[in-house]
PDB file of N, CA and C in Angstrom:
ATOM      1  N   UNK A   1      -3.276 -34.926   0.901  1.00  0.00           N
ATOM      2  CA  UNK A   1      -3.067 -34.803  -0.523  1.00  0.00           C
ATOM      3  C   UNK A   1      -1.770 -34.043  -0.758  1.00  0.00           C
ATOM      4  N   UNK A   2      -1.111 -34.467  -1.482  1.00  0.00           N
ATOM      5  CA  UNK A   2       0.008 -33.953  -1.760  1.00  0.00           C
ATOM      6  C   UNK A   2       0.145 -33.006  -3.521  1.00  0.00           C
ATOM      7  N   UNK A   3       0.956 -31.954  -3.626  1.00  0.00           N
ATOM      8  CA  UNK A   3       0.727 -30.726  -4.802  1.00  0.00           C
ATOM      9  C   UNK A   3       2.044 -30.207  -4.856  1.00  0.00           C
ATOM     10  N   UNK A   4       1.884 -29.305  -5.770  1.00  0.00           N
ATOM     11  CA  UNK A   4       3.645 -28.712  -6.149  1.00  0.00           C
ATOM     12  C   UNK A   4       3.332 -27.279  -5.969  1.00  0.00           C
ATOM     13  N   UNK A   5       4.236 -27.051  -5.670  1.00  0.00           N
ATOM     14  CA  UNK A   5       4.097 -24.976  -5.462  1.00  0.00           C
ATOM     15  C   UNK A   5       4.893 -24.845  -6.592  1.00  0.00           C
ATOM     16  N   UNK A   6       4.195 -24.209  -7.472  1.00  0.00           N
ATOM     17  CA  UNK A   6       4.093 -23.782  -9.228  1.00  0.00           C
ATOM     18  C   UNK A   6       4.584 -22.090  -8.522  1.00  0.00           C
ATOM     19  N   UNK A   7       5.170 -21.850  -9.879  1.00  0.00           N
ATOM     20  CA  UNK A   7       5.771 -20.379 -10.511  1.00  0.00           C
ATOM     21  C   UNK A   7       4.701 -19.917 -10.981  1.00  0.00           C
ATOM     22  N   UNK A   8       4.341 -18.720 -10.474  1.00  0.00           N
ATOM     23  CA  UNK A   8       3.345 -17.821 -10.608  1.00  0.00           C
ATOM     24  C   UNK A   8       3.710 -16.185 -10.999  1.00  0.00           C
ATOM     25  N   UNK A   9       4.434 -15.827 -12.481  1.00  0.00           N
ATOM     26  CA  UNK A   9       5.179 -14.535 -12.371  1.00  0.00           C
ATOM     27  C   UNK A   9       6.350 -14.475 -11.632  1.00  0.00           C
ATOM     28  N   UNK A  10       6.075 -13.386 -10.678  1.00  0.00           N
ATOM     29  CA  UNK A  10       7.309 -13.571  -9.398  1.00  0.00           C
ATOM     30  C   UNK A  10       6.785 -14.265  -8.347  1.00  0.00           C
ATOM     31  N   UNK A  11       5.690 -14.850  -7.958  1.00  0.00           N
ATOM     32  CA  UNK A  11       5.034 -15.295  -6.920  1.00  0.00           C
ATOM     33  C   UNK A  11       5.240 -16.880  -7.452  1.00  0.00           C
ATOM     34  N   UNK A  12       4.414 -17.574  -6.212  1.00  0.00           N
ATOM     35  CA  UNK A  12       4.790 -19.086  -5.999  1.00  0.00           C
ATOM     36  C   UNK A  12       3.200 -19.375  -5.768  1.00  0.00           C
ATOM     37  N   UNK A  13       2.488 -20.678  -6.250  1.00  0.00           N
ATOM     38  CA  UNK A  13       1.107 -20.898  -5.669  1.00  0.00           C
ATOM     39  C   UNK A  13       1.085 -22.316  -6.065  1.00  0.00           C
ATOM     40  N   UNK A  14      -0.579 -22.854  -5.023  1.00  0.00           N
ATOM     41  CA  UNK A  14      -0.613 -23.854  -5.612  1.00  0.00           C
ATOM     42  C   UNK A  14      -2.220 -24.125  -5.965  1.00  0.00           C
ATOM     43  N   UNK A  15      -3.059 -25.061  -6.422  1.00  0.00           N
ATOM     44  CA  UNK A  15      -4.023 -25.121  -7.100  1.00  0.00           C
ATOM     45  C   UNK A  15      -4.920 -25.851  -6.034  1.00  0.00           C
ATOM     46  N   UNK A  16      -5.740 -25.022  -5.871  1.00  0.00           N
ATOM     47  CA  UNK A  16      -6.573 -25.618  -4.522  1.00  0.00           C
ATOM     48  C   UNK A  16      -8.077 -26.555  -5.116  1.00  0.00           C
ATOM     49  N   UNK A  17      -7.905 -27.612  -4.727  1.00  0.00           N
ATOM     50  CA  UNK A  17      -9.252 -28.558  -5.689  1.00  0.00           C
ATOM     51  C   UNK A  17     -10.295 -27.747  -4.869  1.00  0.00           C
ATOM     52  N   UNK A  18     -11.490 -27.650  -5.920  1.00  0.00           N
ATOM     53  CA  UNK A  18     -12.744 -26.971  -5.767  1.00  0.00           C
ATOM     54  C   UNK A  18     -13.179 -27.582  -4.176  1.00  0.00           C
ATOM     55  N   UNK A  19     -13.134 -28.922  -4.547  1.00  0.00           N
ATOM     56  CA  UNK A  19     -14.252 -29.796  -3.338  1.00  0.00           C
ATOM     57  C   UNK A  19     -13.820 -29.332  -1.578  1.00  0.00           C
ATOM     58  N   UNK A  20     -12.130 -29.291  -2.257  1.00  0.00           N
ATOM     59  CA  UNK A  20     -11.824 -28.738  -0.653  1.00  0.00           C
ATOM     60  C   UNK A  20     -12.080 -27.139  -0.472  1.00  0.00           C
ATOM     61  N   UNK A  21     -12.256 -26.316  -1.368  1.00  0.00           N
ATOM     62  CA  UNK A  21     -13.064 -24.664  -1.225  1.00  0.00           C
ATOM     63  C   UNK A  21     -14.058 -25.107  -0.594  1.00  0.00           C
ATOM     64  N   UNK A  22     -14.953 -25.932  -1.333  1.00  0.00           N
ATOM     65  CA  UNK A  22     -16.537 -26.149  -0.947  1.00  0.00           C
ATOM     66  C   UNK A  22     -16.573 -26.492   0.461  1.00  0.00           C
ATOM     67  N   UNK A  23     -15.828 -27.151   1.137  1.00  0.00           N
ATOM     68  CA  UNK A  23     -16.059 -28.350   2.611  1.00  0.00           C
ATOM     69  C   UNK A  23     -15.471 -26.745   3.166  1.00  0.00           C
ATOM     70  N   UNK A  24     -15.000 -26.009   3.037  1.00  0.00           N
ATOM     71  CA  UNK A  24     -14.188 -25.064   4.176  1.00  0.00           C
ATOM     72  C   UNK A  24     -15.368 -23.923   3.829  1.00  0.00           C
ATOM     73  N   UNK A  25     -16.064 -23.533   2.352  1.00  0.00           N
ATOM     74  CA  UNK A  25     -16.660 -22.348   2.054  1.00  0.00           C
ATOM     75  C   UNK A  25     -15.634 -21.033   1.903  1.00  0.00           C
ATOM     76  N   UNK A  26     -14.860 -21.752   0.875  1.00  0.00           N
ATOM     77  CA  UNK A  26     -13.913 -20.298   0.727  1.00  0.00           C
ATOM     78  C   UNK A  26     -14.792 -19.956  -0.568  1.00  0.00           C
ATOM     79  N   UNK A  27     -14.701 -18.906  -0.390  1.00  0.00           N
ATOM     80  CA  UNK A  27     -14.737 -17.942  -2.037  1.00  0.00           C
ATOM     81  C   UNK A  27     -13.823 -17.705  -2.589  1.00  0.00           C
ATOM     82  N   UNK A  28     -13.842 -16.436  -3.192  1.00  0.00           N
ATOM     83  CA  UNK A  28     -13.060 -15.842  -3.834  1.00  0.00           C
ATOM     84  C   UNK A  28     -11.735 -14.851  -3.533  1.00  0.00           C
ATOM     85  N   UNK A  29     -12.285 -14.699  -1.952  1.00  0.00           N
ATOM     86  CA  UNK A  29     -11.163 -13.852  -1.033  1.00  0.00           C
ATOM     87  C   UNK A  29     -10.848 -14.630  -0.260  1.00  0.00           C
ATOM     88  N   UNK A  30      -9.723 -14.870   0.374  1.00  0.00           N
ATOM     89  CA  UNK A  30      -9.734 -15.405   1.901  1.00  0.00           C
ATOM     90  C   UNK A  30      -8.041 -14.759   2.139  1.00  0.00           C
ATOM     91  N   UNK A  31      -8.159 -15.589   3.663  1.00  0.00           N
ATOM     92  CA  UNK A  31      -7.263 -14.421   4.548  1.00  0.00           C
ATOM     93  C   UNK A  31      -6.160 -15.833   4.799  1.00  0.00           C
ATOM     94  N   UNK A  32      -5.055 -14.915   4.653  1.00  0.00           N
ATOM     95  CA  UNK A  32      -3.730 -15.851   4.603  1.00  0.00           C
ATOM     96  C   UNK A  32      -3.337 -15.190   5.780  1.00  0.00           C
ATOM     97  N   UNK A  33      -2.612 -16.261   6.902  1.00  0.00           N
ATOM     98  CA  UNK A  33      -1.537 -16.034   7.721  1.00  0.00           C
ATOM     99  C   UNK A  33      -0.513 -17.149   8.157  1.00  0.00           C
ATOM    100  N   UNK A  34       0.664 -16.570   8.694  1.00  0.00           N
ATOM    101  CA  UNK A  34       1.755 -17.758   8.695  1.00  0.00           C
ATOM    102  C   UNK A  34       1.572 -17.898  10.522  1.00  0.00           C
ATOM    103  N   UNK A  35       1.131 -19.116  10.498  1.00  0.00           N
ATOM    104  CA  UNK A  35       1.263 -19.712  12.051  1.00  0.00           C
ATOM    105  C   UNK A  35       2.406 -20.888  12.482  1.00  0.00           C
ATOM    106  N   UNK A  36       3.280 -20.260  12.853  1.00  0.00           N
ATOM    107  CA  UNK A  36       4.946 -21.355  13.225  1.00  0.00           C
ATOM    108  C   UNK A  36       5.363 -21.399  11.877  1.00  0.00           C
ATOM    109  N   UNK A  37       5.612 -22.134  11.069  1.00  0.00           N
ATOM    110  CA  UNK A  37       5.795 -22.668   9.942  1.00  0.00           C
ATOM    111  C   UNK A  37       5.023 -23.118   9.270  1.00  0.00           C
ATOM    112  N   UNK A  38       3.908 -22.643   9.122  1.00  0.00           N
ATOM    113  CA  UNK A  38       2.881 -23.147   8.262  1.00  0.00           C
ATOM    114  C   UNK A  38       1.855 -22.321   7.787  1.00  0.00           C
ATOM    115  N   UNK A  39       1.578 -22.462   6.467  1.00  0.00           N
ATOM    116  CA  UNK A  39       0.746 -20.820   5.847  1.00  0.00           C
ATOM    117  C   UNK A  39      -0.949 -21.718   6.284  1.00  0.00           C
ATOM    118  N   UNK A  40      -1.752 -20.560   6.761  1.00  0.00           N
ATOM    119  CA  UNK A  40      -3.046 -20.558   7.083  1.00  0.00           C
ATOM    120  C   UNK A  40      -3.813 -19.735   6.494  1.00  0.00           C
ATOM    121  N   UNK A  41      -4.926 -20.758   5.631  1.00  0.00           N
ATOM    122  CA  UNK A  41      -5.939 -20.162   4.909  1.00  0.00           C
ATOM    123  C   UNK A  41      -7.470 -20.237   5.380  1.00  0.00           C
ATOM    124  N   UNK A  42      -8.072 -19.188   5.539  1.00  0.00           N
ATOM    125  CA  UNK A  42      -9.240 -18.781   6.159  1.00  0.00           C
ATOM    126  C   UNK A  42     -10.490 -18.406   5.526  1.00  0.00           C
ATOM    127  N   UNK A  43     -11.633 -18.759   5.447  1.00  0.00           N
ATOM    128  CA  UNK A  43     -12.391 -18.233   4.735  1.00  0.00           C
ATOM    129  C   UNK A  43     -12.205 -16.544   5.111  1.00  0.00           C
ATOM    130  N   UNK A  44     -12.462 -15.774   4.006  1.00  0.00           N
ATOM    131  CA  UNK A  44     -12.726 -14.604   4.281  1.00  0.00           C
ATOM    132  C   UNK A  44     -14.420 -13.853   5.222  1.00  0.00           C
ATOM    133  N   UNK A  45     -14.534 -13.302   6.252  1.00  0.00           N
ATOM    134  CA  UNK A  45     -15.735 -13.132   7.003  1.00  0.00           C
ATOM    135  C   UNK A  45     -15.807 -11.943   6.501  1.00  0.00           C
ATOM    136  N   UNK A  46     -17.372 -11.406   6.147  1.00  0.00           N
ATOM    137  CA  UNK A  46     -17.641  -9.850   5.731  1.00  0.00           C
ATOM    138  C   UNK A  46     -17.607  -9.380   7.138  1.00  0.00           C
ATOM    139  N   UNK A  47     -17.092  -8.397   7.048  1.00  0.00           N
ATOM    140  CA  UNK A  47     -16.941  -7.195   8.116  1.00  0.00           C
ATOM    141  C   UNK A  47     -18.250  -6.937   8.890  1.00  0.00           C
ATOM    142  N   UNK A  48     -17.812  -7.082  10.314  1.00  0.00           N
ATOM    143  CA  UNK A  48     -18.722  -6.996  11.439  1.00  0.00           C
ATOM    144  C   UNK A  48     -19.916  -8.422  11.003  1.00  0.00           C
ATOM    145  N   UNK A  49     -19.481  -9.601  10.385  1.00  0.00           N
ATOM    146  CA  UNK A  49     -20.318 -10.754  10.627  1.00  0.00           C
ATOM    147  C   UNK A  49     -20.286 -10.997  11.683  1.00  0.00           C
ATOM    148  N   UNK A  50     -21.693 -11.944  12.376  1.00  0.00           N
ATOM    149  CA  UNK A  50     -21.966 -12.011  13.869  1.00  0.00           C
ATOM    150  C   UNK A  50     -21.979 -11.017  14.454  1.00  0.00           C
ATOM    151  N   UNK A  51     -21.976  -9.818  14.802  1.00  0.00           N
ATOM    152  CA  UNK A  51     -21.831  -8.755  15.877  1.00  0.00           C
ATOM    153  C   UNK A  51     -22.811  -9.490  16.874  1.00  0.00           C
ATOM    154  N   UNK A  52     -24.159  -9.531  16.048  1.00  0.00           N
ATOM    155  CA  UNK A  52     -25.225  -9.720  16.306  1.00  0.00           C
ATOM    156  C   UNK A  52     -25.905 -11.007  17.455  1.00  0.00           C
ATOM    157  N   UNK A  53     -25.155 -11.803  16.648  1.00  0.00           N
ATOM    158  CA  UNK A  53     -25.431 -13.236  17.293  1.00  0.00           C
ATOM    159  C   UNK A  53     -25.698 -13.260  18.468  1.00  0.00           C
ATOM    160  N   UNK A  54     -26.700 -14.003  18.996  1.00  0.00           N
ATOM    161  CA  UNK A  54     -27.056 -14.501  20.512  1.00  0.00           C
ATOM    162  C   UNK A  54     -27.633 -12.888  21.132  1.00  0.00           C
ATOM    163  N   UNK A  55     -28.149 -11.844  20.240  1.00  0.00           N
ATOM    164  CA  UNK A  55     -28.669 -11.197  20.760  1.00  0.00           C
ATOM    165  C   UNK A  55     -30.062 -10.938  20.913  1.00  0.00           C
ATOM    166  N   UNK A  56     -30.570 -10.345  22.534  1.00  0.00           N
ATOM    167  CA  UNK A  56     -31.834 -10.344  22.268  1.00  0.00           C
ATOM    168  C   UNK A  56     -32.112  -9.044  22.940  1.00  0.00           C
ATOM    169  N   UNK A  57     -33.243  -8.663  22.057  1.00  0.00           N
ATOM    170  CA  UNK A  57     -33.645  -7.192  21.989  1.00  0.00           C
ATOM    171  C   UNK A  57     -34.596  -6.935  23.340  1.00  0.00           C
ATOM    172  N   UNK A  58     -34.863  -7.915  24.354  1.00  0.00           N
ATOM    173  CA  UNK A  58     -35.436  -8.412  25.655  1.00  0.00           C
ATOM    174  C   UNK A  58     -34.267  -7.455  26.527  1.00  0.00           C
ATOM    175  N   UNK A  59     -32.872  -7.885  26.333  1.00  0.00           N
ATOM    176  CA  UNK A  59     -31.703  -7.181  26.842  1.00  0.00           C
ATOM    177  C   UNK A  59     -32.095  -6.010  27.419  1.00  0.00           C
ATOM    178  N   UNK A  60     -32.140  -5.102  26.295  1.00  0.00           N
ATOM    179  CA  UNK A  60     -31.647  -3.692  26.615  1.00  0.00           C
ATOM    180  C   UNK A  60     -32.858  -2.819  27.225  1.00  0.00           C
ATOM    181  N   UNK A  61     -33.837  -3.651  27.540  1.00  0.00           N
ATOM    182  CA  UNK A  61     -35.364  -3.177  28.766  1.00  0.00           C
ATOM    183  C   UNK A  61     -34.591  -2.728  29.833  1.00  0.00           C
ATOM    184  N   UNK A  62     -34.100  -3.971  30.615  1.00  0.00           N
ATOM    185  CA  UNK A  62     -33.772  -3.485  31.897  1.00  0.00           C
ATOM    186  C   UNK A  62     -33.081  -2.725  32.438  1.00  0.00           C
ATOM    187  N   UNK A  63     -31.650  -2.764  31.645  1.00  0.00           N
ATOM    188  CA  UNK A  63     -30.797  -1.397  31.922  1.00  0.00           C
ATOM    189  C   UNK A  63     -32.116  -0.059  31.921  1.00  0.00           C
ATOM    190  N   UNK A  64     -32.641   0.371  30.991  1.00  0.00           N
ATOM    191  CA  UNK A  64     -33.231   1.558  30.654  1.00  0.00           C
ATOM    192  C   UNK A  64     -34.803   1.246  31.860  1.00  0.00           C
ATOM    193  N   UNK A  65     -34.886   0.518  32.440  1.00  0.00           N
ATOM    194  CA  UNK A  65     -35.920   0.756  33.398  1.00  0.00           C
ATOM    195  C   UNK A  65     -35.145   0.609  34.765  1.00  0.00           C
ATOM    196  N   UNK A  66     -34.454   0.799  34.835  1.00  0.00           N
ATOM    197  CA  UNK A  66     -33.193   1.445  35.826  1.00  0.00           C
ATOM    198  C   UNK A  66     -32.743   2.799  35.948  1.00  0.00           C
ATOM    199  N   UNK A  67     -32.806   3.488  35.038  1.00  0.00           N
ATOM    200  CA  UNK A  67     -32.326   4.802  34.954  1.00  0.00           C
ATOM    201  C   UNK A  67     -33.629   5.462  35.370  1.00  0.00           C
ATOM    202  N   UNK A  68     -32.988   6.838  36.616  1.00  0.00           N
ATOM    203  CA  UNK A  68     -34.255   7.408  37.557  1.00  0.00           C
ATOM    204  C   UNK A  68     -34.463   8.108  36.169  1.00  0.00           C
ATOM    205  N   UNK A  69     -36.135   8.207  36.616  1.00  0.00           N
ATOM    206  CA  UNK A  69     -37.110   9.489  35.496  1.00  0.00           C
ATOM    207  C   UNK A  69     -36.759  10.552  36.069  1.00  0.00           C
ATOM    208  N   UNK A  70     -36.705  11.498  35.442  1.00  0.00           N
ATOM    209  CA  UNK A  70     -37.054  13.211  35.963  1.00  0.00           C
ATOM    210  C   UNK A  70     -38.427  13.602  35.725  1.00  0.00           C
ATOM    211  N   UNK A  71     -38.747  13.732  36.944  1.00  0.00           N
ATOM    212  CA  UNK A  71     -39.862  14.407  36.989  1.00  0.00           C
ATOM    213  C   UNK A  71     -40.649  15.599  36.826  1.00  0.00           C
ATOM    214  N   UNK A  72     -39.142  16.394  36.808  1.00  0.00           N
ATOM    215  CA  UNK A  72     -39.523  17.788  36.863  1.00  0.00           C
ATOM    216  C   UNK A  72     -39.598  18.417  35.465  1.00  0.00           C
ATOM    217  N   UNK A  73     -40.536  19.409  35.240  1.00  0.00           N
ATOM    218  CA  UNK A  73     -41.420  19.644  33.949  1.00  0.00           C
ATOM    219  C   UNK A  73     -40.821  21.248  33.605  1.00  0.00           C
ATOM    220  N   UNK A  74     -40.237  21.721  33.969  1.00  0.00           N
ATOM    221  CA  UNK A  74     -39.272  22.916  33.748  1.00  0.00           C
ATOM    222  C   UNK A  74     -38.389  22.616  32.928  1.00  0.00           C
ATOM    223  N   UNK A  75     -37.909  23.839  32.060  1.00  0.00           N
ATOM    224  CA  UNK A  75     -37.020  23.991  31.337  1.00  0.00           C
ATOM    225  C   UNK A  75     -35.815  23.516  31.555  1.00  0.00           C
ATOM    226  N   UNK A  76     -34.272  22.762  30.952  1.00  0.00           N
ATOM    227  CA  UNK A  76     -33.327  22.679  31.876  1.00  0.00           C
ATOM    228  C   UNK A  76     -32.341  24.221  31.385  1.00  0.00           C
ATOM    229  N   UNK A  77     -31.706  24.828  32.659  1.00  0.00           N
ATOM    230  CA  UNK A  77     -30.619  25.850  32.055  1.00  0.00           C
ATOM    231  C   UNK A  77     -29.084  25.379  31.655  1.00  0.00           C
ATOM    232  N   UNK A  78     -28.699  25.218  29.995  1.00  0.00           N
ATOM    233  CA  UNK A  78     -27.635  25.185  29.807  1.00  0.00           C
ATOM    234  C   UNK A  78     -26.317  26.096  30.461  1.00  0.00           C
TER     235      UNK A  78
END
């Protein structure tokens, strides 16, 4: 599809059709960067999205049934 880069104040923009927001899921923010010669638009991701993903709470058993017990029932001296 072809568009005009319109005068915007002192800035330059152009008018992005809804349908193509919708197919990518941009909102209202997104993240601009210039890759070679060409501006790149990104949906915006909330901060620390996915950290999570592909995790399982099964994981973190085994490390911790690895670590020796102390057995000993005394005070420790700082």
């Amino acid at each position: 599809m072809r568009s005009t880069i319109r005068k915007i104040g002192n800035s330059r923009g152009i008018l992005i059709p809804a349908p193509f927001l919708a197919a990518c899921g941009m909102d209202d923010d997104v993240d601009i960067a210039v890759e070679g010669n060409a501006l790149v638009i990104r949906p915006l991701r909330a901060m620390r999205a996915g950290w999570f993903e592909g995790y399982r709470s099964d994981m973190d058993v085994e490390p911790l049934n690895q670590i020796p017990v102390d057995e000993g029932v005394e005070e420790w001296a700082w």
